[in-house]
Protein backbone atom coordinates (compact mmCIF):
# COMPACT_ATOMS: atom_id res chain seq x y z
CA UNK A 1 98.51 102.21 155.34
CA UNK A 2 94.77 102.56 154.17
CA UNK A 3 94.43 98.78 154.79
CA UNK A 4 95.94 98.89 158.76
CA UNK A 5 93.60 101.44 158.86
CA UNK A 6 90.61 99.54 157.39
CA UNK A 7 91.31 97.32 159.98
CA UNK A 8 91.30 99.30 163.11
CA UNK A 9 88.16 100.70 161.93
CA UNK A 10 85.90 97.27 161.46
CA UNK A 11 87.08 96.42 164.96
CA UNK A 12 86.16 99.64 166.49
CA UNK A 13 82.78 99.27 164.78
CA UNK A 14 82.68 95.48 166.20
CA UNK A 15 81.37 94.22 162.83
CA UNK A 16 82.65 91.92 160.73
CA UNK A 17 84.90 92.36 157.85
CA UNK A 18 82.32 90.23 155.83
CA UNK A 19 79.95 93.09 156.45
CA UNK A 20 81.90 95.40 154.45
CA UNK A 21 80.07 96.21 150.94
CA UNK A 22 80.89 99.77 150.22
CA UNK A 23 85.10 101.02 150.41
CA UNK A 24 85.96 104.63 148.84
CA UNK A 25 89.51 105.58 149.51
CA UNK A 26 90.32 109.19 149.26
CA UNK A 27 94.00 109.77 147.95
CA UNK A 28 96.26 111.57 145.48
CA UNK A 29 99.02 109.45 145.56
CA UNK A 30 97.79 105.78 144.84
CA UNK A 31 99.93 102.78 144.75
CA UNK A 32 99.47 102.47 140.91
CA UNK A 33 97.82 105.11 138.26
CA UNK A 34 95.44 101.90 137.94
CA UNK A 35 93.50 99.91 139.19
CA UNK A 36 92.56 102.20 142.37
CA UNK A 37 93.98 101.78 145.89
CA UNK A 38 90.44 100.59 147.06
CA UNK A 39 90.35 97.68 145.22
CA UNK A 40 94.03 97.09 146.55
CA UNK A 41 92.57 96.88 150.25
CA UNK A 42 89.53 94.96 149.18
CA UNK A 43 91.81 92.47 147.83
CA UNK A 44 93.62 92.43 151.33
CA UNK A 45 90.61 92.39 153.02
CA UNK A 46 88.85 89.16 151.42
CA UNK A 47 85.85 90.93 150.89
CA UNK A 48 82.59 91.28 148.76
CA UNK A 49 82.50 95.18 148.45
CA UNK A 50 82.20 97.40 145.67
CA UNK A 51 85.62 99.62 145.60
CA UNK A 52 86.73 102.95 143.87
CA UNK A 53 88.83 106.29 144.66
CA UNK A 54 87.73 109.79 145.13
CA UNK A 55 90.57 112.20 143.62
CA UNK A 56 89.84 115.69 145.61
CA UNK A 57 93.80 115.98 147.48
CA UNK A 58 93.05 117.57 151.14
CA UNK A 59 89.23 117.90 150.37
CA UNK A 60 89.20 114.10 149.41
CA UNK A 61 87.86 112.86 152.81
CA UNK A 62 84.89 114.96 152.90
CA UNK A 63 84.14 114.38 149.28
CA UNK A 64 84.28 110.42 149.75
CA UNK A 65 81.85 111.07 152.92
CA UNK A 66 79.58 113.15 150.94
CA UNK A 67 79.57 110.11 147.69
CA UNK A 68 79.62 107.46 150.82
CA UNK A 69 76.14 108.52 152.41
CA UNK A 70 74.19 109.72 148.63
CA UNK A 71 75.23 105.76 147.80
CA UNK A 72 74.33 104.34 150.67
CA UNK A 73 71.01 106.70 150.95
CA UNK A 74 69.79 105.85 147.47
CA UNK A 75 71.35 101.85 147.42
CA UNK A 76 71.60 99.22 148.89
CA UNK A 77 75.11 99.19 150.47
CA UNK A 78 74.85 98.48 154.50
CA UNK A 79 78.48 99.29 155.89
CA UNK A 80 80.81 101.82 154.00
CA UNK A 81 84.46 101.86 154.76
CA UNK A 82 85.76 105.42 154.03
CA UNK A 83 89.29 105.72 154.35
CA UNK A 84 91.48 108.72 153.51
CA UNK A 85 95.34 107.68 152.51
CA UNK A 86 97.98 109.72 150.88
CA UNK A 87 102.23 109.49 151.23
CA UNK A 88 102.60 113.18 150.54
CA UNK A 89 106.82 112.89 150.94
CA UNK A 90 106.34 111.37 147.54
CA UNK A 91 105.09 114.36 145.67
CA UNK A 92 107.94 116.81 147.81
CA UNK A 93 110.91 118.93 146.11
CA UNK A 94 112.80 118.65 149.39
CA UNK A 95 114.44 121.85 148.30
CA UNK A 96 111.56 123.79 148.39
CA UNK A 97 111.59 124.94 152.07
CA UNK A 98 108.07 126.58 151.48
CA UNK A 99 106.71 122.81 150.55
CA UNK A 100 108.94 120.36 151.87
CA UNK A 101 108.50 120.66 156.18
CA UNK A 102 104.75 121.44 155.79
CA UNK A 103 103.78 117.44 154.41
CA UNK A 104 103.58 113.88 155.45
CA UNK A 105 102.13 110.27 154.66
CA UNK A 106 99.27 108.46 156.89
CA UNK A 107 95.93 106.91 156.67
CA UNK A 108 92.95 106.75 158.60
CA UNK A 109 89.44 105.28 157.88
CA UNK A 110 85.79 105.15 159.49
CA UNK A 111 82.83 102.92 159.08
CA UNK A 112 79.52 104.21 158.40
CA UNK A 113 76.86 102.25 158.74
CA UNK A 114 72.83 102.28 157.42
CA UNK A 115 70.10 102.46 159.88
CA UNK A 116 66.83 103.26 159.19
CA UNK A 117 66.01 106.38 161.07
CA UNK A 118 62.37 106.02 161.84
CA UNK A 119 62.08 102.59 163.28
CA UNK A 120 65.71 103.10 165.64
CA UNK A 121 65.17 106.90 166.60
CA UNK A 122 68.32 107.77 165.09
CA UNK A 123 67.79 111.24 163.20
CA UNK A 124 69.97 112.87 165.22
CA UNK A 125 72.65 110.18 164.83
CA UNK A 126 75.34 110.07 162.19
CA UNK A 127 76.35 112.12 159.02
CA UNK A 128 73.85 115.21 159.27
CA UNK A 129 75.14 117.22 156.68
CA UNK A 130 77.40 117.47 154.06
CA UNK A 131 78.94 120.37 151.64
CA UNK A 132 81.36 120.51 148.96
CA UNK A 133 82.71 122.68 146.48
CA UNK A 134 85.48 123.17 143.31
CA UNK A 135 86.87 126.21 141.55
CA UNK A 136 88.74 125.40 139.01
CA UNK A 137 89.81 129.04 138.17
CA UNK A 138 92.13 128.49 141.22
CA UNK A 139 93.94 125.32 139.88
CA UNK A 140 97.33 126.62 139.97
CA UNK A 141 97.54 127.89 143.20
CA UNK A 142 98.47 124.16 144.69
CA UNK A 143 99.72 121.89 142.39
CA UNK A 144 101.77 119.06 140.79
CA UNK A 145 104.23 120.07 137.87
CA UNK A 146 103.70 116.96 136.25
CA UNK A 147 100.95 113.97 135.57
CA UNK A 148 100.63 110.84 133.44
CA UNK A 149 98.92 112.74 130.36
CA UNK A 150 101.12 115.81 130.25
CA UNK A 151 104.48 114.17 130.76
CA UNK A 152 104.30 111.58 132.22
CA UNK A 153 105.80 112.10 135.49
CA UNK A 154 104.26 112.27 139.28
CA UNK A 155 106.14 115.73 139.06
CA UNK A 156 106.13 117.89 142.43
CA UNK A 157 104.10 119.76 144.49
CA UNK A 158 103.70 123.90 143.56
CA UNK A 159 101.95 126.27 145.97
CA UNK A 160 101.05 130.08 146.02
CA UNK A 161 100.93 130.15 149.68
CA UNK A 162 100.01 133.64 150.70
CA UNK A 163 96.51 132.60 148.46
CA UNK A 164 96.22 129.53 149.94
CA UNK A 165 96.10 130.88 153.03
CA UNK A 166 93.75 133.53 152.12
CA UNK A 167 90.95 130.86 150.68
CA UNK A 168 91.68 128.31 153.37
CA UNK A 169 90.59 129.92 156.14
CA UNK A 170 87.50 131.87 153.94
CA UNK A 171 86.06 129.00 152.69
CA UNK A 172 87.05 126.41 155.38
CA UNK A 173 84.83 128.74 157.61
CA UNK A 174 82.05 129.56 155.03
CA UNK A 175 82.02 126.13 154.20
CA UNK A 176 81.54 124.82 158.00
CA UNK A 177 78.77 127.85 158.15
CA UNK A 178 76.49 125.51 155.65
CA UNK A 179 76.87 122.38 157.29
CA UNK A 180 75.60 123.82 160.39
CA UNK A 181 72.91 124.98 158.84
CA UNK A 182 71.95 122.56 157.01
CA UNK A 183 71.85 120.18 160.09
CA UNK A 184 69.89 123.18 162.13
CA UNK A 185 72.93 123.30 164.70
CA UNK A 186 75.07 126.36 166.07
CA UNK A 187 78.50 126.42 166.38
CA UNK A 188 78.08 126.46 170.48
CA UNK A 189 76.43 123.06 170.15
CA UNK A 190 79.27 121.86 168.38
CA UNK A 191 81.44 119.52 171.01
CA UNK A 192 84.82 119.25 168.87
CA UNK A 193 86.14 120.92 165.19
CA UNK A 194 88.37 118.59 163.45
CA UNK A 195 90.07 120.67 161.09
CA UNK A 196 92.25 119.31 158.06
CA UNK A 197 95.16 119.34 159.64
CA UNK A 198 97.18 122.16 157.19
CA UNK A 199 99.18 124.06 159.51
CA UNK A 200 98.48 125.55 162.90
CA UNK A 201 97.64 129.05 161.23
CA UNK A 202 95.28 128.51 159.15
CA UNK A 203 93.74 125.86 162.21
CA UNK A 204 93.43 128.98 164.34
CA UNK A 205 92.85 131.44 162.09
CA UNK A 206 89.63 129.53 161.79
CA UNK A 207 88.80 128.79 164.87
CA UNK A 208 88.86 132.62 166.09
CA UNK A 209 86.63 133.75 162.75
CA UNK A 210 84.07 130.99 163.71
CA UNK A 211 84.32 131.87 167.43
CA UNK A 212 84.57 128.94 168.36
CA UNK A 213 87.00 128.43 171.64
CA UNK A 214 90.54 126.52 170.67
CA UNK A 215 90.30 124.12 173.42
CA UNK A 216 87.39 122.31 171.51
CA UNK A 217 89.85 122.70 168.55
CA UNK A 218 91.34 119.07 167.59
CA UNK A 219 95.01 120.11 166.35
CA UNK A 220 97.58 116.66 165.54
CA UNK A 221 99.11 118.79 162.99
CA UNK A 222 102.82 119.00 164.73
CA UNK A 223 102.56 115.22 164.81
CA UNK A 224 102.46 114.17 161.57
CA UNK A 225 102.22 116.94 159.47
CA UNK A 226 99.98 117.72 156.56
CA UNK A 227 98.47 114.27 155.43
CA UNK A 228 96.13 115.29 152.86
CA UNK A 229 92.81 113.21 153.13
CA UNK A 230 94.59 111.87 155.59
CA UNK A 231 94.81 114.34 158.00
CA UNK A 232 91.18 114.72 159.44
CA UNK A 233 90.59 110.80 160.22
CA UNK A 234 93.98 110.75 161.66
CA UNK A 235 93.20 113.71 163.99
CA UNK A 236 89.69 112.46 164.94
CA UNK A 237 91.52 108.61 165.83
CA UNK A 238 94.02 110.32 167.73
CA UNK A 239 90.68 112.52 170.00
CA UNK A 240 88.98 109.29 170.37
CA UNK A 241 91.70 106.97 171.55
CA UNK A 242 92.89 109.65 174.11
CA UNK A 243 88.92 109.79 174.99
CA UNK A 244 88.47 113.79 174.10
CA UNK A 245 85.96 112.36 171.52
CA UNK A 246 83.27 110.47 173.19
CA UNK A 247 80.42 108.52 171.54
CA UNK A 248 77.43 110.51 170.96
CA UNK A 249 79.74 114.27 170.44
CA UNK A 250 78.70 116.75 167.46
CA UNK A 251 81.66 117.00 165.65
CA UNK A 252 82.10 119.81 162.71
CA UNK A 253 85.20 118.35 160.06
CA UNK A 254 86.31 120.56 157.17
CA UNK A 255 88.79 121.02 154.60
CA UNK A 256 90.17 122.29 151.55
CA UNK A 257 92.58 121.24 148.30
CA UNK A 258 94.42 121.29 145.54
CA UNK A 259 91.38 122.59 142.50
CA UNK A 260 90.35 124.13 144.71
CA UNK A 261 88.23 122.16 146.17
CA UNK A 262 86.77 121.92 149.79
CA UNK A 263 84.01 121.25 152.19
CA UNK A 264 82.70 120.48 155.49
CA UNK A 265 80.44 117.65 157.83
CA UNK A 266 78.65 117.69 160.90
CA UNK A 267 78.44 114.41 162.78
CA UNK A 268 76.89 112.81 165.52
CA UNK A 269 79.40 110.14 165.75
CA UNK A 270 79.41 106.79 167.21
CA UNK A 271 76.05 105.09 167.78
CA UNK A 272 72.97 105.00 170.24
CA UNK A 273 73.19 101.77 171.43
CA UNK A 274 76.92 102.24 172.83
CA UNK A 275 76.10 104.70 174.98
């Protein structure tokens, strides 16, 4: 999955895949406890990239963004696949009702790419800000009952999901709250949210503490579920191909995981010289 997704995502960006030097793939559920699933699709993909996962379940998009630009900011690396891939129905008790019709498996991916700002005019282009956060006093509220150290099973996944709830749609909105400040925008500026795509409840629960009107909402949830770092590059393929997402939109993305962990982006996506 992350690699059909790797794919779609060097075409959109008309590159080549030879331009690729940077992949982080976001999952919880990789193909083998080692080596990582990114060097997996750089192995697929014939390239010259350096290659690693980002651990962070629902948040783990947003983290690998965050990782993606401080690399490419402070390095050398020129195109940056960032692809979030999980097959949640592996980690389901599918007699747990409260667990079992909520999940699902997918991958999506985007490119970013390095430009530098001052000669191209592109300040306003791009990642703009970035937040994340952990607390590990909530660890227990969504997790696996098992793991390669403590007994050597994938186990199953646990939630509390009254608290869930409860810090999904608090910190999903406090989170979103930074980014936009951080990038000096307001929330009316804001074209499209692409919420992680956890359940419809929690999506507008959000949406009507932020204020923000539901029609600029992004929801693919009743499509395929709860895809964990997954979910928000799915959703944000799925506004683009049906042209809701144009190039040039501010776009806010957020989300929150197992640790807890959780964060938020604002984006200027695509690039000037498409438009």
């Amino acid at each position: 999955m992350a690699f059909l997704a790797a794919i779609k995502a060097i075409e959109n960006a008309r590159i080549s895949k030879n331009d690729v030097d940077l992949i982080i793939v976001a999952t919880t559920t990789p193909d083998n406890t080692f080596p990582s699933t990114a060097s997996l699709v750089q192995k697929k993909l014939c390239v010259n990239a350096v290659s690693f996962d980002v651990q962070a379940v629902c948040a783990g998009f947003i983290f690998a963004l965050s990782i993606a630009k401080s690399m490419m900011t402070d390095g050398v690396y020129q195109n940056c696949l960032v692809i979030g891939a999980d097959s949640m129905s592996k980690l389901l008790d599918w007699k747990d009702r409260s667990t079992s019709v909520l999940f699902g498996d997918g991958a999506g991916a985007v490119l970013l790419q390095k430009f530098n700002n001052f000669e191209n005019n592109y300040n306003d282009w791009g990642l703009l800000s970035n937040v994340i956060h952990s607390d590990g006093k909530y660890y227990n509220l969504l997790k696996t009952n098992g793991g390669v150290s403590s007994n050597q099973k994938t186990g199953v996944i646990e939630m509390v999901g009254k608290e869930v709830f409860k810090h999904a749609v608090e910190k999903l909105s406090t989170s979103l709250e930074e980014a936009l400040i951080l990038s000096d925008k307001k929330i009316n500026e804001i074209d499209w949210l692409v919420p992680h795509q956890a359940n419809q409840r929690i999506i507008l629960a959000v949406a009507d503490r932020m204020n923000i009107d539901i029609s600029k909402v992004i929801s693919t949830v009743k499509d395929h579920g709860n895809t964990s770092a997954a979910s928000i590059p799915l959703a944000l393929d799925k506004a683009m191909s049906s042209k809701k997402i144009l190039n040039g939109n501010l776009i806010g993305i957020h989300a929150i995981g197992g640790g807890l962990s959780w964060g938020a982006s604002i984006i200027r996506i695509g690039q000037p010289k498409f438009l």
